[in-house]
C-alpha atoms as a PDB file:
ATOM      1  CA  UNK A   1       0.000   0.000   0.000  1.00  0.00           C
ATOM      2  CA  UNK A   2       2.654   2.376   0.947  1.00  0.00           C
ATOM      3  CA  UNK A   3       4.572   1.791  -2.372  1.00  0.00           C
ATOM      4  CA  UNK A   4       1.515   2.203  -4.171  1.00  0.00           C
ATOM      5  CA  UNK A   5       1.089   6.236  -2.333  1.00  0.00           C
ATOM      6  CA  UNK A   6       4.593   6.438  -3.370  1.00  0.00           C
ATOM      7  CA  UNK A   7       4.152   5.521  -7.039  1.00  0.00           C
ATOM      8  CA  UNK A   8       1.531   7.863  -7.579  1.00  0.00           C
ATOM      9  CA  UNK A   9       3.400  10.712  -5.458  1.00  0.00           C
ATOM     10  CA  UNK A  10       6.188  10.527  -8.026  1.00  0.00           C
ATOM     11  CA  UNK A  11       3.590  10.605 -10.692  1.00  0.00           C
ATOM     12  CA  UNK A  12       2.193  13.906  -9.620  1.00  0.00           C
ATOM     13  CA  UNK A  13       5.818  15.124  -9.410  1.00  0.00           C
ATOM     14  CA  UNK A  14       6.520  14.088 -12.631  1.00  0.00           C
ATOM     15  CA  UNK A  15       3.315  15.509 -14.492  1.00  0.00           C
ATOM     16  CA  UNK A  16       3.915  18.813 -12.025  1.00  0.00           C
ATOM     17  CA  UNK A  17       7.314  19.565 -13.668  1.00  0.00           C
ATOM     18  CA  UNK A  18       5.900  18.851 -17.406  1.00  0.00           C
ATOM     19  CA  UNK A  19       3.056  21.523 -17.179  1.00  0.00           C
ATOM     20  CA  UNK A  20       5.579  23.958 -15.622  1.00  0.00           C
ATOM     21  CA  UNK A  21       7.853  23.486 -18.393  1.00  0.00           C
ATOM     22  CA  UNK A  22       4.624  23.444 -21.299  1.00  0.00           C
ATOM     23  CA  UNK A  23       3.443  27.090 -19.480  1.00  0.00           C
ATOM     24  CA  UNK A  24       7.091  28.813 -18.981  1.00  0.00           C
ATOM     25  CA  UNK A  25       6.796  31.807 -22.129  1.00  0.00           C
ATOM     26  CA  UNK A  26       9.731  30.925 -24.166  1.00  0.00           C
ATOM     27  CA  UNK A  27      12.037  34.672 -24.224  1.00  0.00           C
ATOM     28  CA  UNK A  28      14.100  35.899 -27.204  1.00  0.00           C
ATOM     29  CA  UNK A  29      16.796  38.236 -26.846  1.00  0.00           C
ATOM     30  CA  UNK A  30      16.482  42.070 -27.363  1.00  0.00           C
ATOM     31  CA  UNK A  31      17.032  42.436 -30.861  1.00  0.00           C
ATOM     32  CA  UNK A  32      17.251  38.785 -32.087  1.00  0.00           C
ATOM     33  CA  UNK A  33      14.241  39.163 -34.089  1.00  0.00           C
ATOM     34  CA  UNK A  34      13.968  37.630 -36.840  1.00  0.00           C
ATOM     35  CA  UNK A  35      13.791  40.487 -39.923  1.00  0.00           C
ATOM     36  CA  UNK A  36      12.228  40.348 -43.111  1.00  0.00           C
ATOM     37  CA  UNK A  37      14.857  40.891 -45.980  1.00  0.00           C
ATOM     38  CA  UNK A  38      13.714  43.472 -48.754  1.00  0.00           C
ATOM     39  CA  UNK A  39      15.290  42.352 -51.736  1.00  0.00           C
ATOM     40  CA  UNK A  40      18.154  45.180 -53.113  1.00  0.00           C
ATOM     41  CA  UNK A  41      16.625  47.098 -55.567  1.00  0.00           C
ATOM     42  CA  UNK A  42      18.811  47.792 -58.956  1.00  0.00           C
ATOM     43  CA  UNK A  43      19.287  51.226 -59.578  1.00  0.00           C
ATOM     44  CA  UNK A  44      17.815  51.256 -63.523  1.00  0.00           C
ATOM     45  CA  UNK A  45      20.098  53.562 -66.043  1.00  0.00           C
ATOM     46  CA  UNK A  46      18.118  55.463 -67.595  1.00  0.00           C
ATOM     47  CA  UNK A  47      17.434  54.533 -71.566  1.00  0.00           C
ATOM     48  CA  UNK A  48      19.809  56.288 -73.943  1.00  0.00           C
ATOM     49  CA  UNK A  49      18.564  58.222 -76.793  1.00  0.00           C
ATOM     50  CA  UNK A  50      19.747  57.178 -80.137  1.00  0.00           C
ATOM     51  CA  UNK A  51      21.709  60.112 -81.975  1.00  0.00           C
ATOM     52  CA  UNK A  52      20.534  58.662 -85.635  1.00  0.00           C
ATOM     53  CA  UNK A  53      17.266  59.019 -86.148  1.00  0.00           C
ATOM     54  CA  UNK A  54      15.295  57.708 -89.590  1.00  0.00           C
ATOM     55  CA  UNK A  55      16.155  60.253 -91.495  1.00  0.00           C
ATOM     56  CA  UNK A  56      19.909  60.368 -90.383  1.00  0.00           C
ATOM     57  CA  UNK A  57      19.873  56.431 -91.408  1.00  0.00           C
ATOM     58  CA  UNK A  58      18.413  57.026 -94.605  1.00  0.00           C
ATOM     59  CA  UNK A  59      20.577  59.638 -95.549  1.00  0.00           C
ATOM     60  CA  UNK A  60      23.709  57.469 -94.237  1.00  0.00           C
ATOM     61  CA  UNK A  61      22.684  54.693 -96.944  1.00  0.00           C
ATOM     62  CA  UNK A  62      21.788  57.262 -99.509  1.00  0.00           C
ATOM     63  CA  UNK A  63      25.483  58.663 -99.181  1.00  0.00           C
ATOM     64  CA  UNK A  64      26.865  54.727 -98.852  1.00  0.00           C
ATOM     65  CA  UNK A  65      25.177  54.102-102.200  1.00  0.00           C
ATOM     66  CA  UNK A  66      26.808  57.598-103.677  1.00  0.00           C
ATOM     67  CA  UNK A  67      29.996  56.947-102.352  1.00  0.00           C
ATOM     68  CA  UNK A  68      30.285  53.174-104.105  1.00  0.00           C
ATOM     69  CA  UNK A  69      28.766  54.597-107.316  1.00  0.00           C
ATOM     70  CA  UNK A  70      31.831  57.880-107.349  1.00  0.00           C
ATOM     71  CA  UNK A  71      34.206  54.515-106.942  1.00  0.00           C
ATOM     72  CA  UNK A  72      32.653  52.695-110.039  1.00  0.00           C
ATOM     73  CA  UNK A  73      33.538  55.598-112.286  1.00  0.00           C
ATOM     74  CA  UNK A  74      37.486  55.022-112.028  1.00  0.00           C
ATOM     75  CA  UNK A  75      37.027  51.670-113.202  1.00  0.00           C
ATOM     76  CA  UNK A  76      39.818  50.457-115.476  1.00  0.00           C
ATOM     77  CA  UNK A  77      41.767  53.621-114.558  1.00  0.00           C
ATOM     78  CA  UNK A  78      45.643  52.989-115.152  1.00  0.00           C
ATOM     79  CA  UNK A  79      47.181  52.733-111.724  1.00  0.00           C
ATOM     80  CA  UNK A  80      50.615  51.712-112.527  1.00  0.00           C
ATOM     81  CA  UNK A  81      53.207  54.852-112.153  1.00  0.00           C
ATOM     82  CA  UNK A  82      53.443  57.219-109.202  1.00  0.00           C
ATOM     83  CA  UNK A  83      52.354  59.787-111.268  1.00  0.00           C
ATOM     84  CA  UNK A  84      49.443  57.833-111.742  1.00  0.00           C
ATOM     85  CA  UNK A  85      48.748  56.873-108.337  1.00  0.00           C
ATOM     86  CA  UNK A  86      48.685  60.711-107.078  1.00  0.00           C
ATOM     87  CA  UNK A  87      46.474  61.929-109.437  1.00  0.00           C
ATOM     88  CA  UNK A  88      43.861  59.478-108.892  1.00  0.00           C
ATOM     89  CA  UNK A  89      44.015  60.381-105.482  1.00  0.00           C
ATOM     90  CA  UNK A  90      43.502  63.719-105.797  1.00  0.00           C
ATOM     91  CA  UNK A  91      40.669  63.205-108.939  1.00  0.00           C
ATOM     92  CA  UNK A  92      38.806  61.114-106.573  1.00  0.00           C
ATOM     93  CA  UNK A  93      39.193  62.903-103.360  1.00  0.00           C
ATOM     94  CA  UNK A  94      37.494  65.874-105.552  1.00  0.00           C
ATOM     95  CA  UNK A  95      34.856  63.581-106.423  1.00  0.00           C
ATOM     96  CA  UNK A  96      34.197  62.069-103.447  1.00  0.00           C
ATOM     97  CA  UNK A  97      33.963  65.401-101.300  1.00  0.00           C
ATOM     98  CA  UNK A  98      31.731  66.676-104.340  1.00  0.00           C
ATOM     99  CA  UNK A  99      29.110  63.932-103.810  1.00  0.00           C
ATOM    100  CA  UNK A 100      29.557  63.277 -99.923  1.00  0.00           C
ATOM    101  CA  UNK A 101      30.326  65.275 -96.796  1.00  0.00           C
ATOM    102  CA  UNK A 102      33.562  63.627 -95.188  1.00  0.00           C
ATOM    103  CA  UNK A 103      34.682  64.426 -91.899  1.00  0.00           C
ATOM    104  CA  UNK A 104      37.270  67.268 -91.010  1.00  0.00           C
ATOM    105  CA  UNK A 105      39.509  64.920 -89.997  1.00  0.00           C
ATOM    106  CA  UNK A 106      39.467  62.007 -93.032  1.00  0.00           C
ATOM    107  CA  UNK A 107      41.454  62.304 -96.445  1.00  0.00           C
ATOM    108  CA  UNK A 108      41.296  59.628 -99.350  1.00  0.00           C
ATOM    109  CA  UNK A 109      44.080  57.141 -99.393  1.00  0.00           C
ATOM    110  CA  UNK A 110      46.176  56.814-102.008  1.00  0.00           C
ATOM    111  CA  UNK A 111      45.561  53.056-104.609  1.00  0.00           C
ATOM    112  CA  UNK A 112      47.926  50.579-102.398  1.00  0.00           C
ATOM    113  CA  UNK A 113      47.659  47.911-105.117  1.00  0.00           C
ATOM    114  CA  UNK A 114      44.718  45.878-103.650  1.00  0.00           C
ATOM    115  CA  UNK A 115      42.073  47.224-106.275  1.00  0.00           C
ATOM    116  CA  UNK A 116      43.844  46.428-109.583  1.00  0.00           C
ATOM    117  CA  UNK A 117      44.148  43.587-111.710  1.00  0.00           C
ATOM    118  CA  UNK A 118      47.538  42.412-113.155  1.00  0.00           C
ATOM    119  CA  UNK A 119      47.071  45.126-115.912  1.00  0.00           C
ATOM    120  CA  UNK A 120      47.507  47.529-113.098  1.00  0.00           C
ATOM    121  CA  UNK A 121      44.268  49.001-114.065  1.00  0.00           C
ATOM    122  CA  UNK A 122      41.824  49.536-111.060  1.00  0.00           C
ATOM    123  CA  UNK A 123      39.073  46.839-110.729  1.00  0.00           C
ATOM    124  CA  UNK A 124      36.335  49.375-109.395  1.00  0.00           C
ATOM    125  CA  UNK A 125      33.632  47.086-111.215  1.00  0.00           C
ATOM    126  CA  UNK A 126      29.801  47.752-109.326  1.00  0.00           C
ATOM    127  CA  UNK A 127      29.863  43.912-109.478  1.00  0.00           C
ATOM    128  CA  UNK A 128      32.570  43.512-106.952  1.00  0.00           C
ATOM    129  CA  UNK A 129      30.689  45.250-104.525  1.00  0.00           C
ATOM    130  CA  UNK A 130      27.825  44.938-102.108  1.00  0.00           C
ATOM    131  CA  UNK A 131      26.331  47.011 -99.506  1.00  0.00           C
ATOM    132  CA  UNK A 132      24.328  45.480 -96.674  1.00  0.00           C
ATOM    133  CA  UNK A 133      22.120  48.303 -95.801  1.00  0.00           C
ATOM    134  CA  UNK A 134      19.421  46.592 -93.551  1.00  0.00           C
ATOM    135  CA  UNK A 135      22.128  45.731 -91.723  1.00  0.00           C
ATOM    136  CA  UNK A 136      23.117  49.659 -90.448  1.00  0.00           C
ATOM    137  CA  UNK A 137      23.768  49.641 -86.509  1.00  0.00           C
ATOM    138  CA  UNK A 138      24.604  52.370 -84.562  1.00  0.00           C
ATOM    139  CA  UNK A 139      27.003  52.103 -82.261  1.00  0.00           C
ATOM    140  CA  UNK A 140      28.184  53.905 -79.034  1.00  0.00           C
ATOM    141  CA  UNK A 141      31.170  54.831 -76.672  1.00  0.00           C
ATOM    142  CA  UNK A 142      31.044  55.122 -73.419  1.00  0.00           C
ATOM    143  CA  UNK A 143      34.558  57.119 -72.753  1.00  0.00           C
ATOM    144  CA  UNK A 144      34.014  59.369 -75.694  1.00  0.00           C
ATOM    145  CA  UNK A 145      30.060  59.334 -75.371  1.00  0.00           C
ATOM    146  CA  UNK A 146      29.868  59.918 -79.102  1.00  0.00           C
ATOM    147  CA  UNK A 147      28.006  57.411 -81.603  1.00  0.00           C
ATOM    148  CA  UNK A 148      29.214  56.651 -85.041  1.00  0.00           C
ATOM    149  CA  UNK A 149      26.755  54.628 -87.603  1.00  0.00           C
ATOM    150  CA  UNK A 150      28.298  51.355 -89.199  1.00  0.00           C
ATOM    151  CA  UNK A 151      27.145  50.303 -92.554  1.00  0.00           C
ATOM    152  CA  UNK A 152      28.790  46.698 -93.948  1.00  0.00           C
ATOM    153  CA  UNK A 153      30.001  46.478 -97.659  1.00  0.00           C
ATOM    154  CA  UNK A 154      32.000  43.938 -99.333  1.00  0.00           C
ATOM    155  CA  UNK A 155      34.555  44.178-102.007  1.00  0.00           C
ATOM    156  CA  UNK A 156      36.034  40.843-104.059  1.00  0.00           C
ATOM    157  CA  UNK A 157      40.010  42.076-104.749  1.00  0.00           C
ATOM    158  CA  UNK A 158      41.189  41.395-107.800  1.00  0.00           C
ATOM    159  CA  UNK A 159      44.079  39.746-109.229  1.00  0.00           C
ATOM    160  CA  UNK A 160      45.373  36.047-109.368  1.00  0.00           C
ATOM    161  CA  UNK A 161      46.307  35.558-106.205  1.00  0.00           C
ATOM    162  CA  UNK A 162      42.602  36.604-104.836  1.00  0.00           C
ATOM    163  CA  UNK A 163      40.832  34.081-103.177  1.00  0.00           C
ATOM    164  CA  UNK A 164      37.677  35.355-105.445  1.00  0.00           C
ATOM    165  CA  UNK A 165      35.711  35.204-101.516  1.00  0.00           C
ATOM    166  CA  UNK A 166      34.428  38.949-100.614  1.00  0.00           C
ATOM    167  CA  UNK A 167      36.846  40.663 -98.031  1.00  0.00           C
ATOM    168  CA  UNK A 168      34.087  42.632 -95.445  1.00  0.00           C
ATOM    169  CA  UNK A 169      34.681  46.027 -94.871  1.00  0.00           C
ATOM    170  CA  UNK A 170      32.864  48.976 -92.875  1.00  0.00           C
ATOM    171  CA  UNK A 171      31.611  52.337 -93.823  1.00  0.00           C
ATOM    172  CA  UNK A 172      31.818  54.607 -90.700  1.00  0.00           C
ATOM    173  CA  UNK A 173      29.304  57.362 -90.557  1.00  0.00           C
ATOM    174  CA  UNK A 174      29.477  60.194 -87.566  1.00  0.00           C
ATOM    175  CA  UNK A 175      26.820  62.793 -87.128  1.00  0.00           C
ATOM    176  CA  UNK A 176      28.549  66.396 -86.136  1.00  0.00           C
ATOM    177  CA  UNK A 177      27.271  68.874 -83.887  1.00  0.00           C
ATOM    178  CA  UNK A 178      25.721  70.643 -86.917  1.00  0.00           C
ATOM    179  CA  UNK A 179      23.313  67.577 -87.187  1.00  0.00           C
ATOM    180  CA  UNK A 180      25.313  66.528 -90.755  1.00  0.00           C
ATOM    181  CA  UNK A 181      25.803  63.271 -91.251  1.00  0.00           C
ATOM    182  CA  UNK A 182      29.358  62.463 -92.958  1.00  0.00           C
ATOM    183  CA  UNK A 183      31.680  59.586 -93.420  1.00  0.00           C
ATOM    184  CA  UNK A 184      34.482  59.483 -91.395  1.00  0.00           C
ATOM    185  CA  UNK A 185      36.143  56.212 -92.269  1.00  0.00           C
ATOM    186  CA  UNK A 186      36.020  53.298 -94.930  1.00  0.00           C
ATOM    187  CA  UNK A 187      37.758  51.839 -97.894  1.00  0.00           C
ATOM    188  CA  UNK A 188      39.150  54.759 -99.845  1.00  0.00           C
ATOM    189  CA  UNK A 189      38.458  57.172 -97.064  1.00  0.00           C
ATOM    190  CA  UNK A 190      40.694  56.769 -93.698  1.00  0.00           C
ATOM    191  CA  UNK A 191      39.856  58.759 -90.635  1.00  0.00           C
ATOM    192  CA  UNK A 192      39.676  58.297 -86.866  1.00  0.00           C
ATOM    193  CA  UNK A 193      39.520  54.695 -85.219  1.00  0.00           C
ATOM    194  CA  UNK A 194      36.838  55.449 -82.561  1.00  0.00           C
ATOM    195  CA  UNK A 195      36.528  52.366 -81.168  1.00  0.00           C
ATOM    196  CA  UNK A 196      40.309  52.332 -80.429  1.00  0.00           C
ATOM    197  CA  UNK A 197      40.397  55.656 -79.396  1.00  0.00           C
ATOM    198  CA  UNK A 198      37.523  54.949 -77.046  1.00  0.00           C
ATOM    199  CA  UNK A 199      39.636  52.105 -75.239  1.00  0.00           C
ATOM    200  CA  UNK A 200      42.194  54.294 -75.179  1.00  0.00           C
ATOM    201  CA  UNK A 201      40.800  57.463 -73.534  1.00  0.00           C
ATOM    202  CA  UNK A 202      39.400  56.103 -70.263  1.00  0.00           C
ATOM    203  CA  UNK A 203      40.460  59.628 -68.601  1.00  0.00           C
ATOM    204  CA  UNK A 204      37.304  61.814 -68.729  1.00  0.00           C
ATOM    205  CA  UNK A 205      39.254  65.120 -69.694  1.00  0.00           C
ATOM    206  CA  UNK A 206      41.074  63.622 -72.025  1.00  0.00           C
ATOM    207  CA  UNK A 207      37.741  61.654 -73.671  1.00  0.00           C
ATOM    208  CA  UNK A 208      36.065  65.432 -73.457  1.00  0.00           C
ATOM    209  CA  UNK A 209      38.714  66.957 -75.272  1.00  0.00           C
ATOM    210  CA  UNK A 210      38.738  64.374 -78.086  1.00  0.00           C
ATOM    211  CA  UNK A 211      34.706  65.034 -78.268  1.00  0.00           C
ATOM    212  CA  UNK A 212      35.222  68.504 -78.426  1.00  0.00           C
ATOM    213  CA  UNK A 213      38.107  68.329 -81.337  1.00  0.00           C
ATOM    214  CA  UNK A 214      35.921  65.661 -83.388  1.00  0.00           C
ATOM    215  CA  UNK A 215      32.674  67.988 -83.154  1.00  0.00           C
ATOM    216  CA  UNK A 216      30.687  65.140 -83.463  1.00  0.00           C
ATOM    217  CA  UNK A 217      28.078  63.386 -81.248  1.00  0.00           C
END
């Protein structure tokens, strides 16, 4: 009997001490709360206006289309003599200039023997050439924050040794601060590299003072 009142003494204990612990508030300390995490919003740049608009395009490929045709007429042109040589350059650099704007900073290269055939006549032919015109991108630089235009054309060099495969090349339009669009580089014309310039020119004055002496945007 006496073991019995002890058994269910110890039982009373036992279920005591379980409610205590079921009733005692669990605490947290000051602060510990557990916080909601925003996610970091990403500061948006905002969109960049294009500097050639519809019109600037369609001039661009009007002036591509000019420029290949002014090429065409010195087809079969002797290009064999210095003599030669510098006064096609200077004929066609009138020519050019007289049908297109060209930048400040440009000049027409001299014939370095890629366009003409073994006759040393220049292979100008409108056959050799192509312009991609749909394919016009503009394209901008940071460091210089200027934009130049980028038509593709290919040309198929002449002469034996020619693969006969189109070689790509890229007719650079830049739109000055007059709002003229003009060619700046490609082929026969040669003017600043602004991609390479842009890599270049990481220091902001620097970059400014290139803008300013390009006057283009």
């Amino acid at each position: 009997m006496k073991k019995l009142i002890l058994l269910a003494a110890s039982f009373m204990i036992v279920l005591s001490g379980c409610g205590k612990e079921e009733n005692t508030p669990s605490t947290v300390p000051l602060g510990a709360e557990k916080q909601v995490q925003e996610p970091a919003k990403q500061i948006e740049e905002p969109e960049r206006e294009a500097v050639f608009k519809n019109e600037d395009i369609d001039q661009a490929k009007k002036m591509a289309q000019q420029y290949v045709a002014v090429l065409t007429e010195f087809h079969g042109r002797k290009a064999h003599t210095t003599s030669d040589i510098e006064g096609l350059q200077r004929e066609m650099s009138e020519k050019i200039k007289s049908a297109i704007s060209i930048h400040k900073d440009s000049r027409i290269y001299q014939e370095s023997g890629t366009r003409r055939n073994e006759a040393n006549n220049l292979d100008l032919s409108a056959s050799r050439f192509e312009l991609f015109l749909e394919e016009a991108k503009e394209v901008y630089y940071p460091n210089l924050t200027v934009s130049e235009l980028i038509i593709p054309m290919t040309y198929i060099i002449p002469g034996k040794n020619s693969s006969g495969d189109p070689k790509t090349y890229k007719l650079h339009f830049v739109k000055n601060n007059n709002n003229q669009i003009q060619l700046i580089d490609g082929f026969f014309v040669g003017g600043p590299d602004l991609e390479k310039k842009d890599q270049e020119e990481v220091d902001p004055y620097n970059a400014e003072k290139l803008k300013n002496d390009l006057k283009i945007q």
